[in-house]
C-alpha atoms as a PDB file:
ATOM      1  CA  UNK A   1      24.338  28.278  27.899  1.00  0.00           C
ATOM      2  CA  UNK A   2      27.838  28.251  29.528  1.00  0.00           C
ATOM      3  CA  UNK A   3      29.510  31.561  30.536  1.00  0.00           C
ATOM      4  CA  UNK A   4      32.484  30.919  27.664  1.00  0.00           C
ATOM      5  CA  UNK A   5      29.631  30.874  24.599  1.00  0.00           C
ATOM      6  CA  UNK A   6      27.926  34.195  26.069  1.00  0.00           C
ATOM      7  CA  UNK A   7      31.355  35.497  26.876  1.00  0.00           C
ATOM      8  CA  UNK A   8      32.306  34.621  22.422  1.00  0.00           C
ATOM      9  CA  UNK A   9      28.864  36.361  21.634  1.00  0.00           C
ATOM     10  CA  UNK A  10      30.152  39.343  23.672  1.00  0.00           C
ATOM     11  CA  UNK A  11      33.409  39.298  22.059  1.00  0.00           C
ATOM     12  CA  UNK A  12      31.242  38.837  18.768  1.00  0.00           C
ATOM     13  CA  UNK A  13      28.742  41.952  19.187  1.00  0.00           C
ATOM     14  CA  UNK A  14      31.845  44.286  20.060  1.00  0.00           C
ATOM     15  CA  UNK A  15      34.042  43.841  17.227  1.00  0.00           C
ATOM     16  CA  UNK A  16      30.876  43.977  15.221  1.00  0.00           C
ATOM     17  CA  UNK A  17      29.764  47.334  16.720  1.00  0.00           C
ATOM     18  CA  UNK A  18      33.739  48.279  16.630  1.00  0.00           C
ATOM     19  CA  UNK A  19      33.464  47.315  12.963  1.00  0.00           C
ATOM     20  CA  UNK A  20      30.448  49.712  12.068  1.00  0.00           C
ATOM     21  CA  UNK A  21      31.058  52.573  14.354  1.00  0.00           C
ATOM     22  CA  UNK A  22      34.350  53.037  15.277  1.00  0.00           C
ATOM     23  CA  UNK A  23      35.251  53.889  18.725  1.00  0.00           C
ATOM     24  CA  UNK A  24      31.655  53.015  19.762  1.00  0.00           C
ATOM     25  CA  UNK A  25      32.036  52.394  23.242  1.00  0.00           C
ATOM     26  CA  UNK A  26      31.921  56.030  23.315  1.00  0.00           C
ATOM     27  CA  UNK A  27      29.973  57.239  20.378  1.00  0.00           C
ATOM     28  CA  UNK A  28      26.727  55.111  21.648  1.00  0.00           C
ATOM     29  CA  UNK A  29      24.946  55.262  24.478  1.00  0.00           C
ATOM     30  CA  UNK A  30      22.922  52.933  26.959  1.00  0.00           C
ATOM     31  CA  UNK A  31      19.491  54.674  25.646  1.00  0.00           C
ATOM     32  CA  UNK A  32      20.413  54.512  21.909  1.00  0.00           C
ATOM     33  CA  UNK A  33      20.746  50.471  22.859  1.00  0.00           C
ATOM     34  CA  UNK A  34      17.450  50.415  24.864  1.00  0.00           C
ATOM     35  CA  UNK A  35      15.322  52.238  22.175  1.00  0.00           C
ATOM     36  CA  UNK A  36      16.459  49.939  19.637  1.00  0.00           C
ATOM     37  CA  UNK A  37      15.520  46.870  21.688  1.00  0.00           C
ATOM     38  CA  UNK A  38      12.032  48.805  22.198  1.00  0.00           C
ATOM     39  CA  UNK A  39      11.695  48.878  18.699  1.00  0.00           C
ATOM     40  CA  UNK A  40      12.827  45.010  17.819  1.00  0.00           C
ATOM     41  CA  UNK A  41       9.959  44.175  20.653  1.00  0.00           C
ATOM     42  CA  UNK A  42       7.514  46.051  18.581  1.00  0.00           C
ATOM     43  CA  UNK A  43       8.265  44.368  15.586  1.00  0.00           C
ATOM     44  CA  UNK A  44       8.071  40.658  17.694  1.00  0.00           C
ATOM     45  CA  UNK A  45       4.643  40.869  18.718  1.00  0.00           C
ATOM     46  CA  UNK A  46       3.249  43.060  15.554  1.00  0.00           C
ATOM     47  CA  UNK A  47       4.501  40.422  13.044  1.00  0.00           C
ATOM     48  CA  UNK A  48       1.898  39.645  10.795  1.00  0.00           C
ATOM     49  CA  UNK A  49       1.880  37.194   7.314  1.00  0.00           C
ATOM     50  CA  UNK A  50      -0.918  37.381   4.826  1.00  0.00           C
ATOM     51  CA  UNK A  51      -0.840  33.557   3.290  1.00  0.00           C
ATOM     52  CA  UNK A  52      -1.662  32.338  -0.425  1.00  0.00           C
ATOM     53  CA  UNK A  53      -5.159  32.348   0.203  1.00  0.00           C
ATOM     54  CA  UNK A  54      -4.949  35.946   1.512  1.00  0.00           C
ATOM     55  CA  UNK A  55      -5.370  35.205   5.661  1.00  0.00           C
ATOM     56  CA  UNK A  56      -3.644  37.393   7.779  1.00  0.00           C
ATOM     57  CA  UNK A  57      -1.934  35.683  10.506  1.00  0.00           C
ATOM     58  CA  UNK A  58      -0.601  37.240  13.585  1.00  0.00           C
ATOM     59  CA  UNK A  59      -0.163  37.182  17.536  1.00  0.00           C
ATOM     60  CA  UNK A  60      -3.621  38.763  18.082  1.00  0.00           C
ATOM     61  CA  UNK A  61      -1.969  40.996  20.595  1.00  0.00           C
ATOM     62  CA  UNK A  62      -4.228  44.406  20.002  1.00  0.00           C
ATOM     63  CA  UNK A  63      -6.252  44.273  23.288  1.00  0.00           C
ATOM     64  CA  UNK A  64      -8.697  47.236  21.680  1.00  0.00           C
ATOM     65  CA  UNK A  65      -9.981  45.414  18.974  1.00  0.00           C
ATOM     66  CA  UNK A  66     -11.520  43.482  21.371  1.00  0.00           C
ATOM     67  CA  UNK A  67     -11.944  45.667  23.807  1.00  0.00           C
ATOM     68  CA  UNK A  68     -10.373  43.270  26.373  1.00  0.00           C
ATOM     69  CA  UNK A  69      -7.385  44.360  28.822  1.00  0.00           C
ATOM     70  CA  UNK A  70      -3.947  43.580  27.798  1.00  0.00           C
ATOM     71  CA  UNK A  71      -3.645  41.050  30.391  1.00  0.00           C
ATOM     72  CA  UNK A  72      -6.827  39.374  29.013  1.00  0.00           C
ATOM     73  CA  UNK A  73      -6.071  39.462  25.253  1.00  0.00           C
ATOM     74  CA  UNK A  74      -2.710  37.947  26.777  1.00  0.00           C
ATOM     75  CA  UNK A  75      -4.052  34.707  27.970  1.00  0.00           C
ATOM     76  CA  UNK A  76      -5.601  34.055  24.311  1.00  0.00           C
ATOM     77  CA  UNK A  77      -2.724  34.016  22.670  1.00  0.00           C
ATOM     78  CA  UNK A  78      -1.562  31.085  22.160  1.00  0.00           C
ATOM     79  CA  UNK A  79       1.809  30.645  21.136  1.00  0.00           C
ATOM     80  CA  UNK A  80       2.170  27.104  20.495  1.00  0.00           C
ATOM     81  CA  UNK A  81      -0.281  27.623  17.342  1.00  0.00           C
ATOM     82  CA  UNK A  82       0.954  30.332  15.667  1.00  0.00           C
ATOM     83  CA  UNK A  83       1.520  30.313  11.926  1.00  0.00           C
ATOM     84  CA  UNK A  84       5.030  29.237  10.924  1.00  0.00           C
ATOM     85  CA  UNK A  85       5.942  31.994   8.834  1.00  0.00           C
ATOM     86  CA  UNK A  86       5.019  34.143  12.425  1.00  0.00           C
ATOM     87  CA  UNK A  87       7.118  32.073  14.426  1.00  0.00           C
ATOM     88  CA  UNK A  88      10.008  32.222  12.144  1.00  0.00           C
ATOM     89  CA  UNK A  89       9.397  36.108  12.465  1.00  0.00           C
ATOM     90  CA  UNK A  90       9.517  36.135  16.503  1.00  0.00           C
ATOM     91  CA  UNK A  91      12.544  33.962  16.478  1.00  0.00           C
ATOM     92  CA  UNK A  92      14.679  36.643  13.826  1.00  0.00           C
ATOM     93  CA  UNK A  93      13.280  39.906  16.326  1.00  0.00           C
ATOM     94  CA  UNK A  94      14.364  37.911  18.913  1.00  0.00           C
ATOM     95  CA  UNK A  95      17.970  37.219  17.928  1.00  0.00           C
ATOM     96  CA  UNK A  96      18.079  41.062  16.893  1.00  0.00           C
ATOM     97  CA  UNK A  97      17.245  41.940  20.427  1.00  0.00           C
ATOM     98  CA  UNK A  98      19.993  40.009  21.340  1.00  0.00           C
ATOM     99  CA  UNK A  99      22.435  42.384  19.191  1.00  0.00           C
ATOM    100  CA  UNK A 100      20.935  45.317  21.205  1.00  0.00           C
ATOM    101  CA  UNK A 101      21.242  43.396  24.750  1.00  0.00           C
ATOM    102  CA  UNK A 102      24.204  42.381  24.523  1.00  0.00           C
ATOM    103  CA  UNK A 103      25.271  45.693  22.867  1.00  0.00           C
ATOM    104  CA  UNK A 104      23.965  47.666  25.821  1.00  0.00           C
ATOM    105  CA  UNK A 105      25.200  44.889  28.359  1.00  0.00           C
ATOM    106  CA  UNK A 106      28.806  45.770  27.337  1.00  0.00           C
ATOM    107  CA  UNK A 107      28.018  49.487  28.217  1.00  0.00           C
ATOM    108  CA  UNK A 108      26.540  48.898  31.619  1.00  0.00           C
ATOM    109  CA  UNK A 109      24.788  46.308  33.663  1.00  0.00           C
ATOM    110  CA  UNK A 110      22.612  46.825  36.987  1.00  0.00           C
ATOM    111  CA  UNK A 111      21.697  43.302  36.738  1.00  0.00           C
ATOM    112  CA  UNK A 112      22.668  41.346  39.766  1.00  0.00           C
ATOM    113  CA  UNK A 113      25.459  39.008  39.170  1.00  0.00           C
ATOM    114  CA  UNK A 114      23.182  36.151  40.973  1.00  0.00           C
ATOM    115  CA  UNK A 115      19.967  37.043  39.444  1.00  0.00           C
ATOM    116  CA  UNK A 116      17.799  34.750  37.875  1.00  0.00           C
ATOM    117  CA  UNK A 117      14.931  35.660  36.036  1.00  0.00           C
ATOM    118  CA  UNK A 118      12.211  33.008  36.073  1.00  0.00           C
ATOM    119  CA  UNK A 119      10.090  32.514  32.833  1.00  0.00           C
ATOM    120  CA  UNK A 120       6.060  33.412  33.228  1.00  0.00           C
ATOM    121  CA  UNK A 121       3.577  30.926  31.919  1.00  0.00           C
ATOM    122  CA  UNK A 122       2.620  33.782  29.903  1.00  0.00           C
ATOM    123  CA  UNK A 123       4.886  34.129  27.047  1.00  0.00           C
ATOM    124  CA  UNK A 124       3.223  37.646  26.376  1.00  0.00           C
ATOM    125  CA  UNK A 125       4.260  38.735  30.137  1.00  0.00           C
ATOM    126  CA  UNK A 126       8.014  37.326  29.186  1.00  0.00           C
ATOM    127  CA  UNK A 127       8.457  39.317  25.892  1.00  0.00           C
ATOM    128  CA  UNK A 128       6.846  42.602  27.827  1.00  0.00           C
ATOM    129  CA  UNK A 129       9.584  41.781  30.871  1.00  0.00           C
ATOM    130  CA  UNK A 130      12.550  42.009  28.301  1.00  0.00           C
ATOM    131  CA  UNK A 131      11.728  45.503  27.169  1.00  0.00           C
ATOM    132  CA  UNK A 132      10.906  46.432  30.745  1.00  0.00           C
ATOM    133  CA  UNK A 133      14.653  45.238  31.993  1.00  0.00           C
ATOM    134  CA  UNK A 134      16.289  46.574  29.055  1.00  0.00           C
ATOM    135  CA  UNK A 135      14.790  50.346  29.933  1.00  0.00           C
ATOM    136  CA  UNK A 136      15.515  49.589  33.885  1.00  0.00           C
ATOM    137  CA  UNK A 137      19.433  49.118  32.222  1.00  0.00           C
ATOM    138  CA  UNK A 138      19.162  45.822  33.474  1.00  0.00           C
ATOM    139  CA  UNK A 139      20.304  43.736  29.948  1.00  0.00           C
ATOM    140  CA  UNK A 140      21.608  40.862  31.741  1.00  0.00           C
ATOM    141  CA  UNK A 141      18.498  40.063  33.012  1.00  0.00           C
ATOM    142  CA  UNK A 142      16.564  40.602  29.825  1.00  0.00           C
ATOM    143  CA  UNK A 143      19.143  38.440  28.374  1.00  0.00           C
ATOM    144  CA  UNK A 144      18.120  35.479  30.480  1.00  0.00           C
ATOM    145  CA  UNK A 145      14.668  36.342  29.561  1.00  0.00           C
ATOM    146  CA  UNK A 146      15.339  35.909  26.087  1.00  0.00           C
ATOM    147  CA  UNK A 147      17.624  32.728  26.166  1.00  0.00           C
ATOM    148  CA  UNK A 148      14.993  31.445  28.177  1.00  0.00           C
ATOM    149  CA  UNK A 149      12.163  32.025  25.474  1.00  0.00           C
ATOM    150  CA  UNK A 150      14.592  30.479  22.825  1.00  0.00           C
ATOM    151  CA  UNK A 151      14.792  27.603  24.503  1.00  0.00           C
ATOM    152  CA  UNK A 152      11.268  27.693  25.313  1.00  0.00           C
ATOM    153  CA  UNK A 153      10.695  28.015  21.574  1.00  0.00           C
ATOM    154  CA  UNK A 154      13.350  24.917  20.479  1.00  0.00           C
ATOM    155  CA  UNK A 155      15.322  27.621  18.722  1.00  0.00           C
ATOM    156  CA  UNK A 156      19.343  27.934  19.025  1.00  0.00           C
ATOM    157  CA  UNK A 157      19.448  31.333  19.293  1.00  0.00           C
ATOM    158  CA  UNK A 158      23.269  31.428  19.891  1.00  0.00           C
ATOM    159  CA  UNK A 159      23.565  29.722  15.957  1.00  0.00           C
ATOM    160  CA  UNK A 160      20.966  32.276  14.632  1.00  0.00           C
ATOM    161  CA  UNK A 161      22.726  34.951  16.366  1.00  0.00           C
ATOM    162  CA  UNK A 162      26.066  33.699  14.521  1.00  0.00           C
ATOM    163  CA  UNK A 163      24.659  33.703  11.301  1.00  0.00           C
ATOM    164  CA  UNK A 164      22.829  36.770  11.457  1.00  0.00           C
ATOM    165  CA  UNK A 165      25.911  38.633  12.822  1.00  0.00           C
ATOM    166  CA  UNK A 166      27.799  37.229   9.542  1.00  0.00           C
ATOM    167  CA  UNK A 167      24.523  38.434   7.260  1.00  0.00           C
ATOM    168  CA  UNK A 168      24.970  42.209   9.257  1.00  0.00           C
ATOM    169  CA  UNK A 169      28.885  42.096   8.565  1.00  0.00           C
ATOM    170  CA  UNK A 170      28.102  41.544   4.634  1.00  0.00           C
ATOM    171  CA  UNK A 171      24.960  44.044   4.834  1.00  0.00           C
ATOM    172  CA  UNK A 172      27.694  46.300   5.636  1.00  0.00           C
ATOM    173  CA  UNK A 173      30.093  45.263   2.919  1.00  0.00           C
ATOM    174  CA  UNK A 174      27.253  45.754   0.621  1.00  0.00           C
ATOM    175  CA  UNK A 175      25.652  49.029   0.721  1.00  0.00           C
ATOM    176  CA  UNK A 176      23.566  49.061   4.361  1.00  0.00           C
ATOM    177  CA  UNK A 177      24.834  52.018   5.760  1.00  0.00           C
ATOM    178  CA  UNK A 178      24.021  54.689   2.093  1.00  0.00           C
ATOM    179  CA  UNK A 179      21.030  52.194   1.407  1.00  0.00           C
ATOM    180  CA  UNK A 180      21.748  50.098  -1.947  1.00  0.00           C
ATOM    181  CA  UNK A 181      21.866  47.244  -0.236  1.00  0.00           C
ATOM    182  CA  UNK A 182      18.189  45.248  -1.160  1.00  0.00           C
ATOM    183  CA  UNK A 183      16.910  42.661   1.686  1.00  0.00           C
ATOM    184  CA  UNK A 184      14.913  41.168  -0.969  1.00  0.00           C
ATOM    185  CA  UNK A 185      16.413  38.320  -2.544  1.00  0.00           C
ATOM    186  CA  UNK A 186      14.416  36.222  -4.819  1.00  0.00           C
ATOM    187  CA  UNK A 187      11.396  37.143  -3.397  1.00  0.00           C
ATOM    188  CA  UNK A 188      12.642  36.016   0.114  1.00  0.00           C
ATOM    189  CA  UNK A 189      14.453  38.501   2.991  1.00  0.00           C
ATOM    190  CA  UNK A 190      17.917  37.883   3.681  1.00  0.00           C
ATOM    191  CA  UNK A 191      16.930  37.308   7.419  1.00  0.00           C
ATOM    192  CA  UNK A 192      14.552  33.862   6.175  1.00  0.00           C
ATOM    193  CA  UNK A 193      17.795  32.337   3.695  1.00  0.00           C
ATOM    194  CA  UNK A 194      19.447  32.041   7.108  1.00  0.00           C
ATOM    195  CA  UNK A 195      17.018  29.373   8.891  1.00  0.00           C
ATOM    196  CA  UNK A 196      18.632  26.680   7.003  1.00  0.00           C
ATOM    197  CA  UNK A 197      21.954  27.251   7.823  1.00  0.00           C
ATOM    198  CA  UNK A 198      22.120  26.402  11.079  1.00  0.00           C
ATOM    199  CA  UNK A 199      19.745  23.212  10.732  1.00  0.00           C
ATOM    200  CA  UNK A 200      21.276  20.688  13.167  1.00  0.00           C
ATOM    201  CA  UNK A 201      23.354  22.612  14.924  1.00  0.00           C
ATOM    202  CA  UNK A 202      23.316  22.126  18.527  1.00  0.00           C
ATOM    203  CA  UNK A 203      24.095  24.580  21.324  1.00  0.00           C
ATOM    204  CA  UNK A 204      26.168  21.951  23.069  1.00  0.00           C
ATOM    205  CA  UNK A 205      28.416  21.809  19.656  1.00  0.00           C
ATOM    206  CA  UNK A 206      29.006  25.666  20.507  1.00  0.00           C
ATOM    207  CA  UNK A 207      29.887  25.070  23.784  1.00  0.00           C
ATOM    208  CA  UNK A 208      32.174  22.021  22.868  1.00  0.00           C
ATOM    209  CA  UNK A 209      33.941  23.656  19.723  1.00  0.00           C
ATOM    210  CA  UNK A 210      32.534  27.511  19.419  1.00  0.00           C
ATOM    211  CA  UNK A 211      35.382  28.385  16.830  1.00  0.00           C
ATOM    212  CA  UNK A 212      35.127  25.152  14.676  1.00  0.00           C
ATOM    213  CA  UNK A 213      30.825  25.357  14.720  1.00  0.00           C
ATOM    214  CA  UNK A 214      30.855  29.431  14.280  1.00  0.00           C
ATOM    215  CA  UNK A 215      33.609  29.336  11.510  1.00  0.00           C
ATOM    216  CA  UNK A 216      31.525  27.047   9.666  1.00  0.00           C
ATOM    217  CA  UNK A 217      28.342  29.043  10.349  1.00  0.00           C
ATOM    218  CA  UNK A 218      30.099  31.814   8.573  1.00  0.00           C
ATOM    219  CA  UNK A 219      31.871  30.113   5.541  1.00  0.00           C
ATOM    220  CA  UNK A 220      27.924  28.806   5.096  1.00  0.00           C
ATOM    221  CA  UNK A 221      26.230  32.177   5.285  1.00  0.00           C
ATOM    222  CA  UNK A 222      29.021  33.595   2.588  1.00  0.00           C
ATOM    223  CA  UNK A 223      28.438  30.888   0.180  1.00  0.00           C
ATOM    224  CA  UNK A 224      24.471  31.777   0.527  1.00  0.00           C
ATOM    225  CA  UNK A 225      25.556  35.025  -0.269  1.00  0.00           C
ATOM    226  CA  UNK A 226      28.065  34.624  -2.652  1.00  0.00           C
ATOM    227  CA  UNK A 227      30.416  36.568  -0.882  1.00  0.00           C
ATOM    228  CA  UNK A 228      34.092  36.366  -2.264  1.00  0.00           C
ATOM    229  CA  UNK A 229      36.749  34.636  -0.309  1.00  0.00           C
ATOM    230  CA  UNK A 230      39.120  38.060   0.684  1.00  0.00           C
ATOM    231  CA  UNK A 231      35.818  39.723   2.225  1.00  0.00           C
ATOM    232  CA  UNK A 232      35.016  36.926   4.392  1.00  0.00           C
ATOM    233  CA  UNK A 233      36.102  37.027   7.894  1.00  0.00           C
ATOM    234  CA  UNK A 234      35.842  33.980  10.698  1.00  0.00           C
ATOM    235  CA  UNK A 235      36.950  33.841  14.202  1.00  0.00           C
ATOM    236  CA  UNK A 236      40.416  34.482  13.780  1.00  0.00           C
ATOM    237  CA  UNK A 237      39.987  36.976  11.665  1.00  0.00           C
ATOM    238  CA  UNK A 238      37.792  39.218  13.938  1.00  0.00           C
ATOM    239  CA  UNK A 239      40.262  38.381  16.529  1.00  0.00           C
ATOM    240  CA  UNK A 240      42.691  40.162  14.549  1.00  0.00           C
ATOM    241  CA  UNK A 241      40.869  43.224  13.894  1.00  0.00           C
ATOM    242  CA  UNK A 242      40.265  43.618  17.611  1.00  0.00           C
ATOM    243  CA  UNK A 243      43.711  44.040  18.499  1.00  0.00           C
ATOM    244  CA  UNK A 244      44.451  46.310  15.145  1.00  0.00           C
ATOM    245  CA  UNK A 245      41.565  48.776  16.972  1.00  0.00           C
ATOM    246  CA  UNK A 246      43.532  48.912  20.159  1.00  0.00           C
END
């Protein structure tokens, strides 16, 4: 991912955070940011799906139950055979720990400008080193952590992260904050609906054309959502409220 598409995610999450809280910058702090990423990790590796014929599936991550050591119960997990529906879960948390990341980044960043975090073979080790960084207040390097998992997992996070940041933006128009807004639609979550949008969407046609790709990203998350055309804001748009908060 080129500096210019992490730089438009930046610009993305502030006006976003600007949006919901204003004057965030200093309303929020670095540890409200870390113990939200905390809790998005907890939900990645406790995600569990019960199928039709009642199965539970899950990351089989709770060393006690078998009274192995973390480290051991790591190693049996294997990640390349999970159930679907549990991927699908990991790759939503994920995205939502970029929000937090990045969020946090923006606030303040001990991570070395040259620092490159190299992946473990042990996917369990990688999603424990992006909480660890993210309490160290090192979110740049948790960040590379987590675009490096994405990748590792064939997922676009960058496109996911667009549409989810359109699906917050409407959760907001739509009763989030005083909670009448349902996540349940048709028996689905909002988060799942979103999966399809971005089929075939490349991060190279971000990096080529991030306004063109992410405006369209949008306009397709609204029409899932049936949001009305004077709500709807794309790049421009956001652009424009940045400079009305100044």
């Amino acid at each position: 991912m080129n500096i210019t598409l992490m730089d438009n995610l930046t610009f993305l999450q502030d006006v976003l955070n600007e949006y919901i809280t204003k004057d965030w910058k200093n309303k929020r702090s670095e540890l409200d940011f870390m113990i939200a990423s905390h809790m998005e990790m907890s939900e990645l590796i406790d995600t569990e799906y019960k199928d039709e014929n009642g199965v539970k599936h899950n990351t089989s991550w709770k060393w006690w139950k078998n009274q192995d050591s973390s480290i051991e119960t790591a190693k049996k997990v294997n990640w390349n055979k999970l159930h679907p529906a549990v991927l699908a879960n990991i790759k939503i948390e994920l995205t939502d720990l970029v929000f937090f990341t990045l969020s946090q980044k923006i606030l303040n960043d001990h991570t070395d400008s040259d620092e490159i975090i190299p992946l473990s073979d042990n996917d369990w080790l990688n999603f424990m080193s992006i909480t660890a960084n993210n309490l160290l207040q090192r979110p740049g390097a948790a960040m590379s952590l987590i675009l490096g998992l994405a990748e590792k997992l064939n997922f676009n996070v960058p496109a996911y992260y667009i549409a989810k940041h359109t699906l917050n933006f409407i959760r907001q128009l739509s009763g989030y904050t005083d909670g009448s807004y349902k996540k349940i639609i048709n028996g689905k979550e909002d988060n799942e609906l979103l999966h399809d949008v971005i089929n075939g969407i490349t991060i190279e046609d971000l990096e080529k054309d991030f306004d063109g790709v992410a405006n369209k990203i949008m306009n397709d998350v609204y029409d899932v959502f049936s949001v009305d055309t004077e709500s709807r804001k794309n790049m421009d748009l956001w652009r424009d409220f940045k400079k009305s908060c100044k």
